[in-house]
PDB file of N, CA and C in Angstrom:
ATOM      1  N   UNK A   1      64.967 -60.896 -76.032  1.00  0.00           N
ATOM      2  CA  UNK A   1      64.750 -60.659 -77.445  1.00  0.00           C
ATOM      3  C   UNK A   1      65.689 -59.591 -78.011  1.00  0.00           C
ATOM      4  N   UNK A   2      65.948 -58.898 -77.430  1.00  0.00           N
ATOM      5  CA  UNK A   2      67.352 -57.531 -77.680  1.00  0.00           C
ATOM      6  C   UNK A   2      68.656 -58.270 -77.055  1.00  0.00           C
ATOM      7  N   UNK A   3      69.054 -59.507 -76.592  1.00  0.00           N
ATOM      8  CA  UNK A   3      70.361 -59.849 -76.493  1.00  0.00           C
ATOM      9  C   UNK A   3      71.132 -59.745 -75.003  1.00  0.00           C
ATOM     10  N   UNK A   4      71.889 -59.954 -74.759  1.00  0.00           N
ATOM     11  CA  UNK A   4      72.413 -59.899 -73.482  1.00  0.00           C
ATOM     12  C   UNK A   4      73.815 -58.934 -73.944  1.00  0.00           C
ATOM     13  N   UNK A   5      73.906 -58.153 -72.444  1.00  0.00           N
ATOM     14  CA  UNK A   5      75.581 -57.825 -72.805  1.00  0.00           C
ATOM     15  C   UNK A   5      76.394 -58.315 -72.085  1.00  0.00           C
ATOM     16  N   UNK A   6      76.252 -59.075 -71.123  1.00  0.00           N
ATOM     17  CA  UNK A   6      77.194 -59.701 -69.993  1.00  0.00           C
ATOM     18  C   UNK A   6      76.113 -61.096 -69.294  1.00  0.00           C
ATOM     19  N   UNK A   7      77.120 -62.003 -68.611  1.00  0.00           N
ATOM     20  CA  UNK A   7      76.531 -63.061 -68.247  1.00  0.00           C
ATOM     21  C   UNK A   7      77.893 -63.248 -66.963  1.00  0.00           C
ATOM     22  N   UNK A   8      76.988 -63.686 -65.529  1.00  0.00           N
ATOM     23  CA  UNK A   8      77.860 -64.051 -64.511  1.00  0.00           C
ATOM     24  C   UNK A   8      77.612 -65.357 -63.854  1.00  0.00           C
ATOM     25  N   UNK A   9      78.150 -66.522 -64.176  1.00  0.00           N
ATOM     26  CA  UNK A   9      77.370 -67.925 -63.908  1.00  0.00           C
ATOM     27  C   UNK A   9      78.010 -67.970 -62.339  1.00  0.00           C
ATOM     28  N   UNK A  10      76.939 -68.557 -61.356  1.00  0.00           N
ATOM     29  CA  UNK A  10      77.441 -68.733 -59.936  1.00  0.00           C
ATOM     30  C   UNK A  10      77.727 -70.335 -59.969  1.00  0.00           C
ATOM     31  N   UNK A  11      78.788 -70.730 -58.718  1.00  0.00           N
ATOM     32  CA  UNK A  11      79.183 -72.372 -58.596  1.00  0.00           C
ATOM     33  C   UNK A  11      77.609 -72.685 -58.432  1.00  0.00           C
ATOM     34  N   UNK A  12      76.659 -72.526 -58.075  1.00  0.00           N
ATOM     35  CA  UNK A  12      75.430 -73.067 -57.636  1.00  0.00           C
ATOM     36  C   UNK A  12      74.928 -73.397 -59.128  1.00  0.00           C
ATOM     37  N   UNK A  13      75.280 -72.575 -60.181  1.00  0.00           N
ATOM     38  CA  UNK A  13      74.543 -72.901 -61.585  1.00  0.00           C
ATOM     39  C   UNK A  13      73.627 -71.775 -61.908  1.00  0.00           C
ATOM     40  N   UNK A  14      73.519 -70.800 -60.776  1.00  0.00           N
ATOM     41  CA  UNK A  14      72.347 -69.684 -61.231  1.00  0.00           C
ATOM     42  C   UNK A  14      72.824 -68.570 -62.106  1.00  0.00           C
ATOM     43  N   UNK A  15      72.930 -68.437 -63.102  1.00  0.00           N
ATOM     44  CA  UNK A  15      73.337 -66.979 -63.750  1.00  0.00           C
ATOM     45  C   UNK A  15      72.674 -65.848 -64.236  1.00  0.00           C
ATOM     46  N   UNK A  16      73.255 -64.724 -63.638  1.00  0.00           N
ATOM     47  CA  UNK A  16      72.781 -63.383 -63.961  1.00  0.00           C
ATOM     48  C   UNK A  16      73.035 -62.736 -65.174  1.00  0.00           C
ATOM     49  N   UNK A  17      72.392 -62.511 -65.806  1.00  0.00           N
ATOM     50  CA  UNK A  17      72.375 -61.943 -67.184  1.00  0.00           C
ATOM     51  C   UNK A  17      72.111 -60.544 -67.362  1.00  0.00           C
ATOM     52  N   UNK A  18      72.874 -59.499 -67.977  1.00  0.00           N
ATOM     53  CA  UNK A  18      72.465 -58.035 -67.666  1.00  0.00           C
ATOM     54  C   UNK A  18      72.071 -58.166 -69.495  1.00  0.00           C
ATOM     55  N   UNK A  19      71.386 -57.023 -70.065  1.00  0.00           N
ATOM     56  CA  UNK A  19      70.943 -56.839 -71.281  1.00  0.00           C
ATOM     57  C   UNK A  19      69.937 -55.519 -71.125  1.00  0.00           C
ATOM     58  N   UNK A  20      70.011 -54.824 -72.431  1.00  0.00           N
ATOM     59  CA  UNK A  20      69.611 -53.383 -72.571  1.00  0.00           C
ATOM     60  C   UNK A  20      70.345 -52.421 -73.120  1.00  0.00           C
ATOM     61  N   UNK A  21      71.862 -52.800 -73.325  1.00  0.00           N
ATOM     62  CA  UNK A  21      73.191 -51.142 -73.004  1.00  0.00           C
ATOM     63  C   UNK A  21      72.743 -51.046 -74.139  1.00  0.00           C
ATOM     64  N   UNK A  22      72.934 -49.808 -74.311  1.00  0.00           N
ATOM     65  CA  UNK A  22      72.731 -48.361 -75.338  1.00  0.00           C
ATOM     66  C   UNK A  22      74.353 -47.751 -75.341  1.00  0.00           C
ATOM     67  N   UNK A  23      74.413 -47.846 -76.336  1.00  0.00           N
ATOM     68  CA  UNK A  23      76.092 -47.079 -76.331  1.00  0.00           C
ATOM     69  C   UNK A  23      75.971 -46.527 -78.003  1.00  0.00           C
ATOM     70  N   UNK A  24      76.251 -45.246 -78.104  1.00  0.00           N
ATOM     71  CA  UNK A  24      76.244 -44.428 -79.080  1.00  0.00           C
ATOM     72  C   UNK A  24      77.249 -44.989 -80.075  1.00  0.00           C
ATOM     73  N   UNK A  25      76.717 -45.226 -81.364  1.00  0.00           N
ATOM     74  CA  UNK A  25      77.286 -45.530 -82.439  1.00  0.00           C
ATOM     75  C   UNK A  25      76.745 -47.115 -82.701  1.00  0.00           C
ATOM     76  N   UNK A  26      76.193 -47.678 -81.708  1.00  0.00           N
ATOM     77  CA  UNK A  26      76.148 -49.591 -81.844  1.00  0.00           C
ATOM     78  C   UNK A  26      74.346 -49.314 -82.199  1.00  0.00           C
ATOM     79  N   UNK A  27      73.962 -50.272 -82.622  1.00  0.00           N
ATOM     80  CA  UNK A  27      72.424 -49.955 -83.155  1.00  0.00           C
ATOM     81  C   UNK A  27      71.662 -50.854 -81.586  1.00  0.00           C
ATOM     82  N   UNK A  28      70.750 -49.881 -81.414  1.00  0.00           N
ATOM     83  CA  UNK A  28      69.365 -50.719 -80.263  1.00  0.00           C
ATOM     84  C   UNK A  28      68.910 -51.359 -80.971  1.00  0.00           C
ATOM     85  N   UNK A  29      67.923 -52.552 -80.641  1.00  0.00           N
ATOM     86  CA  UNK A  29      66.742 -53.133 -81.081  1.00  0.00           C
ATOM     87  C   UNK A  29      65.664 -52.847 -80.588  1.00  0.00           C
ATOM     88  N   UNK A  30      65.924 -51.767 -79.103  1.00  0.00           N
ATOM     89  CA  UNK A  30      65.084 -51.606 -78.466  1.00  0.00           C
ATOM     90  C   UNK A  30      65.150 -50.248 -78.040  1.00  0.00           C
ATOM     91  N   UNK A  31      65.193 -49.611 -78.564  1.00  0.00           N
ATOM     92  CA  UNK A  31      65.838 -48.015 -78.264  1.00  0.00           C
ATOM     93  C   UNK A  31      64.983 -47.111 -76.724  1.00  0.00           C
ATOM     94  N   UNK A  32      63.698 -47.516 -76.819  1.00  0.00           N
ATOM     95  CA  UNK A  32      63.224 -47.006 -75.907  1.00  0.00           C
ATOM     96  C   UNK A  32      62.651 -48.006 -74.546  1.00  0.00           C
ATOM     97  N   UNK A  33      63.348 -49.251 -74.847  1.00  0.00           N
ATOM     98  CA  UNK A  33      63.158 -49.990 -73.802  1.00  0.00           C
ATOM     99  C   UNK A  33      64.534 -50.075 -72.605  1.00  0.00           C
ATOM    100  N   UNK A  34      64.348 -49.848 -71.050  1.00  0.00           N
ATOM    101  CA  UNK A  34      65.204 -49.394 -70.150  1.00  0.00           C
ATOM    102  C   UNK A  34      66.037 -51.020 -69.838  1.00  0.00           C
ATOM    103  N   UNK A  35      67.077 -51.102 -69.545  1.00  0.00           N
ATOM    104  CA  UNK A  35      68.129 -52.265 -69.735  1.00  0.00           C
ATOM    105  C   UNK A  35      67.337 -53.134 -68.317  1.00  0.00           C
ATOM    106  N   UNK A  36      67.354 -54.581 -68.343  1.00  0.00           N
ATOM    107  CA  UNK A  36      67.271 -55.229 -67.630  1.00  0.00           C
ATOM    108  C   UNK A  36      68.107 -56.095 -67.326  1.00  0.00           C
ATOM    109  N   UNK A  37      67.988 -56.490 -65.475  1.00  0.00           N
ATOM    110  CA  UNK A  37      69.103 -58.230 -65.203  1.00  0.00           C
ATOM    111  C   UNK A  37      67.813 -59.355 -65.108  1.00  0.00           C
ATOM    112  N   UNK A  38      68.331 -60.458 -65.741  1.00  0.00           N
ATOM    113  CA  UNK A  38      67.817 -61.668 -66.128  1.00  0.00           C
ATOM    114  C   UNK A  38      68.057 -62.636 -64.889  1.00  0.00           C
ATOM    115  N   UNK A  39      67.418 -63.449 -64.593  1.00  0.00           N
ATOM    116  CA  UNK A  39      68.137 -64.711 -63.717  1.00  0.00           C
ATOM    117  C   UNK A  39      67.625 -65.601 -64.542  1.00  0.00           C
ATOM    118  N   UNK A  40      68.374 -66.647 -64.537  1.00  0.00           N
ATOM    119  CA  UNK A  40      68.245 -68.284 -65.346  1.00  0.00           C
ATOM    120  C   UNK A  40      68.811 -69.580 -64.170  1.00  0.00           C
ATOM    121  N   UNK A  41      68.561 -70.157 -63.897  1.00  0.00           N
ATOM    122  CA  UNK A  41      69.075 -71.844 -63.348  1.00  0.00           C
ATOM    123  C   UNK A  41      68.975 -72.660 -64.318  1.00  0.00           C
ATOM    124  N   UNK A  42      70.600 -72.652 -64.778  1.00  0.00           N
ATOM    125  CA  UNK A  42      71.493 -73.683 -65.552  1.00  0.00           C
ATOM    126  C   UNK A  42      70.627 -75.099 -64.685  1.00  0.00           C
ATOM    127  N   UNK A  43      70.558 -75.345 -63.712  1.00  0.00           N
ATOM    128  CA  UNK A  43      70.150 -76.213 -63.465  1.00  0.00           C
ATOM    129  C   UNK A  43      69.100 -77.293 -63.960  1.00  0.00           C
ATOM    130  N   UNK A  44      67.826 -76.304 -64.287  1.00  0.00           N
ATOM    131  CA  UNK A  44      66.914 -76.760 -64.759  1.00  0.00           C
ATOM    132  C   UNK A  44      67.062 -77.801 -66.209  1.00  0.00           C
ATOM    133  N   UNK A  45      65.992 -78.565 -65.876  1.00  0.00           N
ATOM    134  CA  UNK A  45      66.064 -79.051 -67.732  1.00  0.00           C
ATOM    135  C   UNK A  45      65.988 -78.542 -68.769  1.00  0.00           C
ATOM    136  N   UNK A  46      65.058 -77.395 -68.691  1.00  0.00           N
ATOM    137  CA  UNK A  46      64.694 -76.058 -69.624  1.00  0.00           C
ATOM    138  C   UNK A  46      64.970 -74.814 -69.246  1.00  0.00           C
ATOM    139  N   UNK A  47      65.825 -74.910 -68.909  1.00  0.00           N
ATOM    140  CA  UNK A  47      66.325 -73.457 -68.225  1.00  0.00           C
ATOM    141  C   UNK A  47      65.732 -72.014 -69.206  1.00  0.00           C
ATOM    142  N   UNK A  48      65.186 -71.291 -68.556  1.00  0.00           N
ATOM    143  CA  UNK A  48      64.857 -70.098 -69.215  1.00  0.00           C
ATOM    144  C   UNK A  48      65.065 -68.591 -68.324  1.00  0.00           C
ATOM    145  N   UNK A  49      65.203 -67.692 -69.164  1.00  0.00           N
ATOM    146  CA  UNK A  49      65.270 -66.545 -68.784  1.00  0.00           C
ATOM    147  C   UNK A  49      64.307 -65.651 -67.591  1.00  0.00           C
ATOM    148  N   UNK A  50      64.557 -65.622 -66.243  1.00  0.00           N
ATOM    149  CA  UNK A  50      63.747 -64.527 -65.716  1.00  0.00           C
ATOM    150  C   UNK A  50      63.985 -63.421 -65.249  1.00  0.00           C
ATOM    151  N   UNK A  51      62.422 -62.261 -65.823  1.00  0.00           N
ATOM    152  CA  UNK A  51      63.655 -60.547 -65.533  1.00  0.00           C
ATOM    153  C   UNK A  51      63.526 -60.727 -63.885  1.00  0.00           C
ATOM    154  N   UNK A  52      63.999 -60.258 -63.358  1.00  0.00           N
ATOM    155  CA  UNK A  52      63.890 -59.514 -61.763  1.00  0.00           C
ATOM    156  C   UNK A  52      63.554 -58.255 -62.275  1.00  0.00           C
ATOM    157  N   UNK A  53      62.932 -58.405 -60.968  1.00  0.00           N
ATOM    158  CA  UNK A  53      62.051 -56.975 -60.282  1.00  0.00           C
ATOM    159  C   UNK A  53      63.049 -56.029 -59.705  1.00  0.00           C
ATOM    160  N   UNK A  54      63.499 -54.779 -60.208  1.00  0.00           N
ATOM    161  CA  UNK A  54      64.045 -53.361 -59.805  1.00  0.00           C
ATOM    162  C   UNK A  54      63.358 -53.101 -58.658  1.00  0.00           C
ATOM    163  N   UNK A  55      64.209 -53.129 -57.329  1.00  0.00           N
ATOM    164  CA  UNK A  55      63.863 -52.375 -56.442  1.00  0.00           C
ATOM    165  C   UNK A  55      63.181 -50.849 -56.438  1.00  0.00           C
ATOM    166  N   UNK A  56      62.097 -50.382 -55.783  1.00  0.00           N
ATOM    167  CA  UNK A  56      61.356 -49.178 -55.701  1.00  0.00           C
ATOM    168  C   UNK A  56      62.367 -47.955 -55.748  1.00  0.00           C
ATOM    169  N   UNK A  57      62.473 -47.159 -56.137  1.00  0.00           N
ATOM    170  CA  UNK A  57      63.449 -45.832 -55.784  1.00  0.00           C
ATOM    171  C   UNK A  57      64.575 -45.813 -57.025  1.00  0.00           C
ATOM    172  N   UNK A  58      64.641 -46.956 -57.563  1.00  0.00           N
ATOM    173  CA  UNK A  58      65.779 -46.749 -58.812  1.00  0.00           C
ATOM    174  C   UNK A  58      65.187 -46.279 -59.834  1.00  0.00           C
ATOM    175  N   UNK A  59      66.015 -45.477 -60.779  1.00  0.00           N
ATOM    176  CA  UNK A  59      66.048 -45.256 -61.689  1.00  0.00           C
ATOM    177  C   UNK A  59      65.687 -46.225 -62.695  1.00  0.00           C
ATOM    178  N   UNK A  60      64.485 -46.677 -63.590  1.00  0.00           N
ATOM    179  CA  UNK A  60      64.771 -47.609 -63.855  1.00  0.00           C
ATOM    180  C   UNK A  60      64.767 -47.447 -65.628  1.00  0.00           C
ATOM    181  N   UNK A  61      63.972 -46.060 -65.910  1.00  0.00           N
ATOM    182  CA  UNK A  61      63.969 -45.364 -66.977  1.00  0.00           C
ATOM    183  C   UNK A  61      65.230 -45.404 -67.635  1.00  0.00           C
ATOM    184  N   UNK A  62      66.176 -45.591 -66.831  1.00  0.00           N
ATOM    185  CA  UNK A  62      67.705 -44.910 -67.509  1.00  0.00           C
ATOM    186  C   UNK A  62      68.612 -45.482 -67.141  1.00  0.00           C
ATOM    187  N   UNK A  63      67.961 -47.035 -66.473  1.00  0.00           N
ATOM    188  CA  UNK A  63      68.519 -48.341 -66.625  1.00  0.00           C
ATOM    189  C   UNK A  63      69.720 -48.491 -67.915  1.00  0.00           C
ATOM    190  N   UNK A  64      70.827 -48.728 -67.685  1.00  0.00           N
ATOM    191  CA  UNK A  64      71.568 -49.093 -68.686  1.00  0.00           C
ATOM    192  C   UNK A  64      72.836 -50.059 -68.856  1.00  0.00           C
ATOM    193  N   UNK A  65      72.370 -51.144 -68.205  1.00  0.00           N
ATOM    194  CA  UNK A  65      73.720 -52.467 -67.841  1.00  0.00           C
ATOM    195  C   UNK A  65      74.855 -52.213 -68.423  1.00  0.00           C
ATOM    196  N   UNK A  66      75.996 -52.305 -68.386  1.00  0.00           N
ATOM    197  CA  UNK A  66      77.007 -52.534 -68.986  1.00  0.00           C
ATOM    198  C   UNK A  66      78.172 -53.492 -68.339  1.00  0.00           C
ATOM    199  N   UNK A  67      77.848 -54.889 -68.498  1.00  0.00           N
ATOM    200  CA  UNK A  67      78.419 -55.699 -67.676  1.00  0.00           C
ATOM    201  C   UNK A  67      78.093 -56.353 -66.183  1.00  0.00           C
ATOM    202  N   UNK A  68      78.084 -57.021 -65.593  1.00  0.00           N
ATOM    203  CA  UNK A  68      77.520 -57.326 -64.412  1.00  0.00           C
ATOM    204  C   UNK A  68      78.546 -58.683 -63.875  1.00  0.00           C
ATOM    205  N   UNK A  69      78.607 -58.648 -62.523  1.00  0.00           N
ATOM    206  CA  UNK A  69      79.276 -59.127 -61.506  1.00  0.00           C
ATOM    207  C   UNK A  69      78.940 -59.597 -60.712  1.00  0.00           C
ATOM    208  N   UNK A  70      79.013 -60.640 -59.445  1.00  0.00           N
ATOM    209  CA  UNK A  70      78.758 -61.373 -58.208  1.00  0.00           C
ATOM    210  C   UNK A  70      80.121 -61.386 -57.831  1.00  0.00           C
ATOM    211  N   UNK A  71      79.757 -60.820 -56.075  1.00  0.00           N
ATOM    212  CA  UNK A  71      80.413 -61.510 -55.657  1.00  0.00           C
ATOM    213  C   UNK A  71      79.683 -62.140 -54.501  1.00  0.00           C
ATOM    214  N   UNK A  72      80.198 -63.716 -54.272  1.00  0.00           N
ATOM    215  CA  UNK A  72      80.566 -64.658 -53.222  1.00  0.00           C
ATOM    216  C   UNK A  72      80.748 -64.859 -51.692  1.00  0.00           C
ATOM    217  N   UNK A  73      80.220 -64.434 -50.543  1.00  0.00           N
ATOM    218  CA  UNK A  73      80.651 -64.451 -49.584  1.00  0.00           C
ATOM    219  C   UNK A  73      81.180 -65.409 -48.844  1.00  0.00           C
TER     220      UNK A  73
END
């Protein structure tokens, strides 16, 4: 609902979606909500957005995506 700032589609069709960045001068929609990564499967017929779960121990308060990447092994 606040937008994505980056998108990384894998050959499999699964893409990671980062959304949340806060960068001084650009307006939030969500000012006090901490940035999340999305997963989606292009695959599906209805493909929709799901957040993942932040591992225990991160920061998640001060979460702030700015772009996101895979790599491939």
């Amino acid at each position: 609902e606040t937008g994505s700032e980056d998108i990384d589609i894998l050959p499999n069709g699964l893409a990671f979606i980062s959304s949340g960045l806060k960068y001084p001068g650009i307006k939030s929609l969500a000012p006090d909500k901490p940035g999340e990564i999305f997963l989606m499967d292009l695959n599906e017929d209805n493909p929709r957005a799901v957040e993942l779960r932040i591992s225990r121990g991160f920061d998640v308060a001060s979460f702030n995506p700015h772009g996101i990447s895979t790599y491939v092994d």
